[in-house]
Protein backbone atom coordinates (compact mmCIF):
# COMPACT_ATOMS: atom_id res chain seq x y z
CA UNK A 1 -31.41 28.07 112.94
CA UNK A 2 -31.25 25.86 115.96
CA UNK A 3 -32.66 22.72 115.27
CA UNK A 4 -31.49 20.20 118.16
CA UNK A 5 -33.84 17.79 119.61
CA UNK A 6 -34.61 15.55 122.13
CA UNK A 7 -37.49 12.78 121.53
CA UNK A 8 -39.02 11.72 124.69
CA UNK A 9 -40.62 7.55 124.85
CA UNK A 10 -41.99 6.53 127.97
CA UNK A 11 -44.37 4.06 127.13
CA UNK A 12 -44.67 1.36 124.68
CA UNK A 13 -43.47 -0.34 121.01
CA UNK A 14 -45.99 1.92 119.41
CA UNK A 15 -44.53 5.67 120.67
CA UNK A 16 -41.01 4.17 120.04
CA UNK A 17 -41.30 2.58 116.44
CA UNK A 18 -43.32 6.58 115.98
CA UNK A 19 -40.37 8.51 117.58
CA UNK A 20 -37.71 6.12 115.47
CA UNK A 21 -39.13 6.97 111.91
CA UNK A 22 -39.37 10.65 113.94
CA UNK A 23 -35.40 10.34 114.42
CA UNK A 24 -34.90 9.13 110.35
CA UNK A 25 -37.35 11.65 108.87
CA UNK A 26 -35.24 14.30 111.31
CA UNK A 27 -31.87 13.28 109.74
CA UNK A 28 -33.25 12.33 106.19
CA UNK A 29 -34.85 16.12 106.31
CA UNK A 30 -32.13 18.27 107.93
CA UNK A 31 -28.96 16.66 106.00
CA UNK A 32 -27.32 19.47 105.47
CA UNK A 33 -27.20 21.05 109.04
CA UNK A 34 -25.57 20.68 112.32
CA UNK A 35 -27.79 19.30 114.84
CA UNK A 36 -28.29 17.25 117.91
CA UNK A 37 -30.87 14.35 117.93
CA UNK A 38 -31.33 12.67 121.38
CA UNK A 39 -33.98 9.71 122.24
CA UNK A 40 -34.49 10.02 125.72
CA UNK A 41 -36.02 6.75 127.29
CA UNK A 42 -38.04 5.89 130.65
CA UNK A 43 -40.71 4.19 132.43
CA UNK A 44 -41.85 1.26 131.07
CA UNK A 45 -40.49 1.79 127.32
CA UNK A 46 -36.76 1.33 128.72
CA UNK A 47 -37.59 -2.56 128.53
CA UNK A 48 -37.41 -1.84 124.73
CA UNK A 49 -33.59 -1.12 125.04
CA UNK A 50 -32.07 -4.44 125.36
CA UNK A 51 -29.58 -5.85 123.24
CA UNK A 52 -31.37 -8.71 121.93
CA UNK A 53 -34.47 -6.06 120.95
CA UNK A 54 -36.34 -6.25 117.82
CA UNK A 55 -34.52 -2.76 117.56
CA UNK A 56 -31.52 -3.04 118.07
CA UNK A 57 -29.97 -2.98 114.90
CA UNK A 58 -32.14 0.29 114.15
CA UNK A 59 -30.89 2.36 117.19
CA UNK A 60 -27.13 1.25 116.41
CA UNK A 61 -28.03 2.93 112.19
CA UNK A 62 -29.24 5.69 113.92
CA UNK A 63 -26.64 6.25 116.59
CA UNK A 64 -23.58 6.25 113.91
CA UNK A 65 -25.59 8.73 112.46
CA UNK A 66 -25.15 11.10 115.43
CA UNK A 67 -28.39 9.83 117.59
CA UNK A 68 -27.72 10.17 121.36
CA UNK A 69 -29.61 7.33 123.47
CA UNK A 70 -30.05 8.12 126.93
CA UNK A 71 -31.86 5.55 129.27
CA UNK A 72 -33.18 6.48 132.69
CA UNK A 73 -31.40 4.65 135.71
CA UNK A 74 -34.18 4.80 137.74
CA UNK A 75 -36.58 2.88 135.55
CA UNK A 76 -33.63 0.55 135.02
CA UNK A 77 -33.84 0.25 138.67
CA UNK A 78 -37.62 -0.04 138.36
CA UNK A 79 -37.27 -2.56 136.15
CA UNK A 80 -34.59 -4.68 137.41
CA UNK A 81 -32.40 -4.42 134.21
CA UNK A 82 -28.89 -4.28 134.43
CA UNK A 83 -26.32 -2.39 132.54
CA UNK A 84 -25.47 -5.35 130.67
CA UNK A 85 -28.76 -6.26 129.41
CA UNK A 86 -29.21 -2.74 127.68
CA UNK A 87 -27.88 -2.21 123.96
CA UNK A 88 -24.24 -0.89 123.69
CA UNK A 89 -25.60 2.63 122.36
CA UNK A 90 -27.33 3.22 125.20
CA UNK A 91 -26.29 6.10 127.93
CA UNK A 92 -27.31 5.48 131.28
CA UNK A 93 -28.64 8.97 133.07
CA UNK A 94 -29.41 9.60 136.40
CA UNK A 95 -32.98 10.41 136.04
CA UNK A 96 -34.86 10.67 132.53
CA UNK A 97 -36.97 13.69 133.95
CA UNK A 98 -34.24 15.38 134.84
CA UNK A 99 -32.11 15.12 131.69
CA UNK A 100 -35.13 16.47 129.90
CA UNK A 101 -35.51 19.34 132.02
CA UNK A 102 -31.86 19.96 131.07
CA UNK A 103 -31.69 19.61 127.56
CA UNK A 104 -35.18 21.90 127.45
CA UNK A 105 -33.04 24.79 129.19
CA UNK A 106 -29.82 24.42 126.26
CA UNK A 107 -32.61 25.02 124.14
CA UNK A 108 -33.27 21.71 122.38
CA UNK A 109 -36.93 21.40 121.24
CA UNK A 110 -39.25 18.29 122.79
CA UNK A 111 -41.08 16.24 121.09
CA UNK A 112 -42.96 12.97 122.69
CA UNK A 113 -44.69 10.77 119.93
C-alpha cells in the first residue's frame, strides 16, 4: 500500500500543533512501513518556522524521523523572513501551492488539519 503524505498548514498555532500530533500518530501508526511524511508550510503559518519557535525542538524529533519540512518562499517573501531566521529543518520551495500540486500528482495523499 502507498501510504505517503503531505500535511498542508497555512494558517495558525492551532492547524499546526493538529497537523504535528497528525505527523506522530502517522509514524507511531505506520512503524513498520516505508513512507514519506511531508509538512508543507505557507501563508501566514510560515511565521511558526523560526528557530527560536515554541516548536522547534518538535519539528527537529520529527524530521530525524524521516519528516520533510518544506516552507513556501513566497510567504517568506510575504513575510519578510529570511533564510536565517527559519529552523535548520526547514526546505525552502519555490511556491507552497505548487509543491502541493506536485506531490498530489506522485500520488501522495493531502491532508490539511
Amino acid at each position: 500500500m502507498h501510504y505517503d503524505v503531505v500535511f498542508h498548514v497555512d494558517e495558525d498555532e492551532a492547524k499546526l500543533e493538529m497537523a504535528l500530533t497528525n505527523i506522530r500518530n502517522y509514524f507511531s501508526g505506520l512503524a513498520k512501513e516505508k513512507f514519506t511524511v511531508v509538512l508543507l508550510v505557507n501563508g501566514p503559518a510560515i511565521k511558526l518556522m523560526g528557530r527560536q519557535d515554541s516548536r522547534a525542538g518538535q519539528l527537529a524529533d520529527l524530521a530525524a524521523q524521516g519528516l520533510s519540512v518544506r516552507v513556501c518562499q513566497n510567504a517568506m517573501n510575504h513575510f519578510g523572513l529570511a533564510p536565517e531566521w527559519l529552523n535548520p529543518v526547514c526546505r525552502i520551495v519555490a511556491a507552497g501551492v505548487i509543491e502541493l500540486v506536485e506531490l498530489q500528482r506522485q500520488g501522495f495523499a493531502s491532508i490539511k488539519p
